[in-house]
N, C-alpha and C. Protein backbone atom coordinates (compact mmCIF):
# COMPACT_ATOMS: atom_id res chain seq x y z
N UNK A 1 -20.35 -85.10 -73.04
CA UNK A 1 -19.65 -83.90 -73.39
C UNK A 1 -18.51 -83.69 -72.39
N UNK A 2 -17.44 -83.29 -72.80
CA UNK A 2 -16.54 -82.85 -71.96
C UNK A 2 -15.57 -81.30 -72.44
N UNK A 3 -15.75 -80.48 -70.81
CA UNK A 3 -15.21 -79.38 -71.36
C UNK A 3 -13.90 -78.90 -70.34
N UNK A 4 -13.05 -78.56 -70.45
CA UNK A 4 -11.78 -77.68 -69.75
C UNK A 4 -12.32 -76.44 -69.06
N UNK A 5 -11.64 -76.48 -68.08
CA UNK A 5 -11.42 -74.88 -67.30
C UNK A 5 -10.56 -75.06 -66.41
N UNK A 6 -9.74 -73.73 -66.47
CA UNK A 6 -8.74 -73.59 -65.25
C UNK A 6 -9.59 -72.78 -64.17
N UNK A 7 -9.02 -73.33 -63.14
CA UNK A 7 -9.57 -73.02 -61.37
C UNK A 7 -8.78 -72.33 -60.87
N UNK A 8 -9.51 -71.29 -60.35
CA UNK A 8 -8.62 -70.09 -59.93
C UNK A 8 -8.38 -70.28 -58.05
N UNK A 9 -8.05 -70.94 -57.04
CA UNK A 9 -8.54 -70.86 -55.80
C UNK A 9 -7.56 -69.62 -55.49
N UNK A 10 -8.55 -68.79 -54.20
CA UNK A 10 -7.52 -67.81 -53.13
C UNK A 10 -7.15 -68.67 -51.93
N UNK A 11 -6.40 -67.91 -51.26
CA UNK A 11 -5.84 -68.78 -50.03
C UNK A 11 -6.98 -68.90 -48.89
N UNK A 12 -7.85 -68.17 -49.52
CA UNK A 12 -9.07 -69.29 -48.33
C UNK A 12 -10.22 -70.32 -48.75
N UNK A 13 -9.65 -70.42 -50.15
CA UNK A 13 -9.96 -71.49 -50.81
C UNK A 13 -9.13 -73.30 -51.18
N UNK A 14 -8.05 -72.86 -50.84
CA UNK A 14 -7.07 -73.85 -51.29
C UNK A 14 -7.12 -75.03 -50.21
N UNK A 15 -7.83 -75.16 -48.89
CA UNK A 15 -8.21 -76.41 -48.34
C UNK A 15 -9.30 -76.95 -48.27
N UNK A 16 -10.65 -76.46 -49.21
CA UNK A 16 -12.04 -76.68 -49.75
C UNK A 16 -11.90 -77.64 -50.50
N UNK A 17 -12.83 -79.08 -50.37
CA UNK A 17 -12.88 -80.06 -51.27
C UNK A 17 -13.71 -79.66 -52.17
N UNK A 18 -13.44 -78.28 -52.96
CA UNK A 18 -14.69 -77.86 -54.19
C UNK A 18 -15.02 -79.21 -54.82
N UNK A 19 -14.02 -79.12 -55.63
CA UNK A 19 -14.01 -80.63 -57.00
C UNK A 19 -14.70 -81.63 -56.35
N UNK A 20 -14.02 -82.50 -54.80
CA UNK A 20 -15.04 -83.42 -54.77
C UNK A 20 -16.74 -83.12 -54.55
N UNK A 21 -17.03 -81.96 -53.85
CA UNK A 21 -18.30 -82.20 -53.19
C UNK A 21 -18.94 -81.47 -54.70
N UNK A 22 -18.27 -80.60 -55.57
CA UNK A 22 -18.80 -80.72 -57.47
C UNK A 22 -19.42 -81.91 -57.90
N UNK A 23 -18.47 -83.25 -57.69
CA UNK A 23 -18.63 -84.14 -57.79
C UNK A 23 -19.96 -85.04 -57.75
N UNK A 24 -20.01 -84.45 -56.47
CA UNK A 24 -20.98 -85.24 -55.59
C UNK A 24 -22.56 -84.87 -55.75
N UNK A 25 -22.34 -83.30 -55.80
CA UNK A 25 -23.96 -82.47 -56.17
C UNK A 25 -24.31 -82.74 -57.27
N UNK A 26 -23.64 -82.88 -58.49
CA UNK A 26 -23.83 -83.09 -59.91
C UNK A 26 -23.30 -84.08 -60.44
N UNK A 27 -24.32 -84.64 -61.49
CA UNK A 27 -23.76 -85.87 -62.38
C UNK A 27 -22.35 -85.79 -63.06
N UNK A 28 -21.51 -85.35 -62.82
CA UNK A 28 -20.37 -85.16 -63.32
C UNK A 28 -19.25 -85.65 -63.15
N UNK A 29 -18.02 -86.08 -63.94
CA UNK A 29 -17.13 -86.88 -64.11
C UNK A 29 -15.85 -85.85 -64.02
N UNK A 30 -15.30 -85.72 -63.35
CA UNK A 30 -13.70 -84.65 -62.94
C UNK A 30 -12.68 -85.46 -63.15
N UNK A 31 -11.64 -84.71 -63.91
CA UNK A 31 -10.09 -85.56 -64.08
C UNK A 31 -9.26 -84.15 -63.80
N UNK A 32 -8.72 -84.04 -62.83
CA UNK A 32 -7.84 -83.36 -62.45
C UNK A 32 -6.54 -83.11 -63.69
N UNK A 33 -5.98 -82.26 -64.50
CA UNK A 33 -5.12 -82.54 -66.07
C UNK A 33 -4.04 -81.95 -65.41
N UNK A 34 -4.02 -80.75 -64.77
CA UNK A 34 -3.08 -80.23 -64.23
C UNK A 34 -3.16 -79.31 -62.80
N UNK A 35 -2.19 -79.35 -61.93
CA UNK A 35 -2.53 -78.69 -60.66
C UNK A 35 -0.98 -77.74 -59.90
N UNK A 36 -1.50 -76.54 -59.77
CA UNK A 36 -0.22 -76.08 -58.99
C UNK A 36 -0.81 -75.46 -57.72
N UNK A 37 -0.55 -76.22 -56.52
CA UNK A 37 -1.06 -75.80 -55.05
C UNK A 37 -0.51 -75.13 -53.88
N UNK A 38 -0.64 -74.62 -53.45
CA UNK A 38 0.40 -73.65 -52.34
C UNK A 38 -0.51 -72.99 -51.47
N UNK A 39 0.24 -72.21 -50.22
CA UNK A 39 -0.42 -72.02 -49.10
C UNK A 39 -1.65 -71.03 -49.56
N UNK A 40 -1.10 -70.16 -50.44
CA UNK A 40 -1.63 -68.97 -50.92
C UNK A 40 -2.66 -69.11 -52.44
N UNK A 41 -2.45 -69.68 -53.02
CA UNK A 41 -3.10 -69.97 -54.09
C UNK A 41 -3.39 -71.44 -54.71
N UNK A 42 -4.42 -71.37 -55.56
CA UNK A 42 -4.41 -73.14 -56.12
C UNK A 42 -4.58 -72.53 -57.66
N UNK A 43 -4.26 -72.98 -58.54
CA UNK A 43 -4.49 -73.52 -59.74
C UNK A 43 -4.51 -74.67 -60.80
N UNK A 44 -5.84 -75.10 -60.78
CA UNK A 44 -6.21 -76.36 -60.84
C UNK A 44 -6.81 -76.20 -62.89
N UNK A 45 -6.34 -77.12 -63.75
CA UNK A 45 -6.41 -77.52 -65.25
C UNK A 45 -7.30 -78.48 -64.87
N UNK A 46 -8.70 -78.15 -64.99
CA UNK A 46 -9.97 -79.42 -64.62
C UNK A 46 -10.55 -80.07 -65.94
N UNK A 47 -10.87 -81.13 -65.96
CA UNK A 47 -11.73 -81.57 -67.54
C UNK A 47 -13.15 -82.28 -66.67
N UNK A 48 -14.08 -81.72 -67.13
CA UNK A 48 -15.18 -82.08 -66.70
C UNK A 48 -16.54 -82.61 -68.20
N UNK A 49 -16.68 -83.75 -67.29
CA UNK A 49 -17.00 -84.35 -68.31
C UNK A 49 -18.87 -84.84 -67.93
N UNK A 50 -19.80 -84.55 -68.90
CA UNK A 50 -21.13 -84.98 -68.11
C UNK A 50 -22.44 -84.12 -69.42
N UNK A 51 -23.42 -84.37 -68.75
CA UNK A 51 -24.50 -83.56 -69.69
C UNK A 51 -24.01 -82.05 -69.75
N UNK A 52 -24.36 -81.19 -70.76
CA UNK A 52 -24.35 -79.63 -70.44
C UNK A 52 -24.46 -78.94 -69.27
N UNK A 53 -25.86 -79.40 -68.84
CA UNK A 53 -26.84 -78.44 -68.37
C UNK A 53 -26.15 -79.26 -66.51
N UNK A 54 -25.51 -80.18 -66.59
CA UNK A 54 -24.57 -80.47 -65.29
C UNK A 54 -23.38 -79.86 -65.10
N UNK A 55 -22.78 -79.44 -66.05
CA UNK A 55 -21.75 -79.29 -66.33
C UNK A 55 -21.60 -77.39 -65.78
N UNK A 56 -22.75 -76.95 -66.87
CA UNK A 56 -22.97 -75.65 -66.07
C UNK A 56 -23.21 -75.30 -65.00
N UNK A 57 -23.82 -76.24 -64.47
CA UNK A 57 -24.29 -76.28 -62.81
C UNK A 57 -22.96 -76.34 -62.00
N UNK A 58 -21.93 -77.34 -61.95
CA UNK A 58 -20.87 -77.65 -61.89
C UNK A 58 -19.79 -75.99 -61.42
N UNK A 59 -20.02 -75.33 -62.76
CA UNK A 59 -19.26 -74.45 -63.27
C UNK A 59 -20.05 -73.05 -62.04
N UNK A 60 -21.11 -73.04 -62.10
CA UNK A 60 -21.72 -71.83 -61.08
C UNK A 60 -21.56 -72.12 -59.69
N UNK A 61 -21.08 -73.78 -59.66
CA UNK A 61 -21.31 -74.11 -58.08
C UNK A 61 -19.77 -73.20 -57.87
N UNK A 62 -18.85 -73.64 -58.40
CA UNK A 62 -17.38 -72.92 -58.46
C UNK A 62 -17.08 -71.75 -58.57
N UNK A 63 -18.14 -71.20 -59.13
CA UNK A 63 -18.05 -69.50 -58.88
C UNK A 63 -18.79 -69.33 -57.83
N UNK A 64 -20.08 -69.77 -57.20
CA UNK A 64 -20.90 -68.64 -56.32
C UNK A 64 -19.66 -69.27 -55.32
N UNK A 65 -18.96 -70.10 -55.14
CA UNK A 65 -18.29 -70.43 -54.09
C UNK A 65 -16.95 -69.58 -53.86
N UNK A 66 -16.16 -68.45 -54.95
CA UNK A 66 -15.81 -67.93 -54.96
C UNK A 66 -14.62 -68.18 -55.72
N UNK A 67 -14.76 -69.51 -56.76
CA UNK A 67 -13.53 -69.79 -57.22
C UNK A 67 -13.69 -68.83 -58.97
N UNK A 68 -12.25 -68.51 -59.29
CA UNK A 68 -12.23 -67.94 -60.66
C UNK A 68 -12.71 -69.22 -61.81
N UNK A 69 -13.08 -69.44 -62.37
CA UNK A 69 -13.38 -70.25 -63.35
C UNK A 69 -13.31 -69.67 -65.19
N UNK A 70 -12.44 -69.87 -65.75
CA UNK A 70 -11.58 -69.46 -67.05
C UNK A 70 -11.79 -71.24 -67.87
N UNK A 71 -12.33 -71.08 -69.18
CA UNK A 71 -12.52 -71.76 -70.37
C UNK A 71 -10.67 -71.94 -70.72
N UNK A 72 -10.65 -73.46 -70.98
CA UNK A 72 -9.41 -73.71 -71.41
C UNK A 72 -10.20 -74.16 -73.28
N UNK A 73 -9.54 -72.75 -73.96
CA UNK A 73 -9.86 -73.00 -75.32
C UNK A 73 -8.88 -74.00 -76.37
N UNK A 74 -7.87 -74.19 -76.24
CA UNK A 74 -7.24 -74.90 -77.24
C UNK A 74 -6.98 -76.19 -76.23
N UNK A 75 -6.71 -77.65 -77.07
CA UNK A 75 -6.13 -78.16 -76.20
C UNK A 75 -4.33 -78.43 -76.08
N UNK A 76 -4.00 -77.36 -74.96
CA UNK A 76 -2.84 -77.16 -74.61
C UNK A 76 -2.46 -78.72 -73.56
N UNK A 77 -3.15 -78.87 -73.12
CA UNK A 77 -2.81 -79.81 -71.81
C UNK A 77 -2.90 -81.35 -72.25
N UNK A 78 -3.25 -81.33 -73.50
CA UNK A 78 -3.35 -82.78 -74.28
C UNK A 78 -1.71 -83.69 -74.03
């Protein structure tokens, strides 16, 4: 399964290897689609790809960590 979300980072988020150590805790497959990074903010177009029930895991690790996490519904970034 593979699903989209845009990543919301704050500026005391934007030098955190979220995505890789995501990576690493869960069976999951990350392709970075689109990224705009700066001192102050990150916004990251993620496609994550893996079982559901990883995928959700994935998705809560990114919030309790304090990142915004938003469903990319159409595919715009194709």
């Amino acid at each position: 399964m593979k699903k989209r979300f845009y990543l919301t980072y704050s500026k005391e988020l934007v030098k955190e290897p979220l995505i890789y150590l995501a990576g690493k805790e869960f069976s999951i497959t990350t392709n970075i689609r689109q990224a705009s990074i700066s001192d102050i903010l990150g916004l990251v177009a993620l496609e994550i790809e893996g079982d559901e029930a990883e995928i959700e895991g994935a998705v809560k690790y990114f919030v309790d960590h304090g990142v915004k996490v938003e469903p990319i519904e159409l595919d715009i970034i194709e």
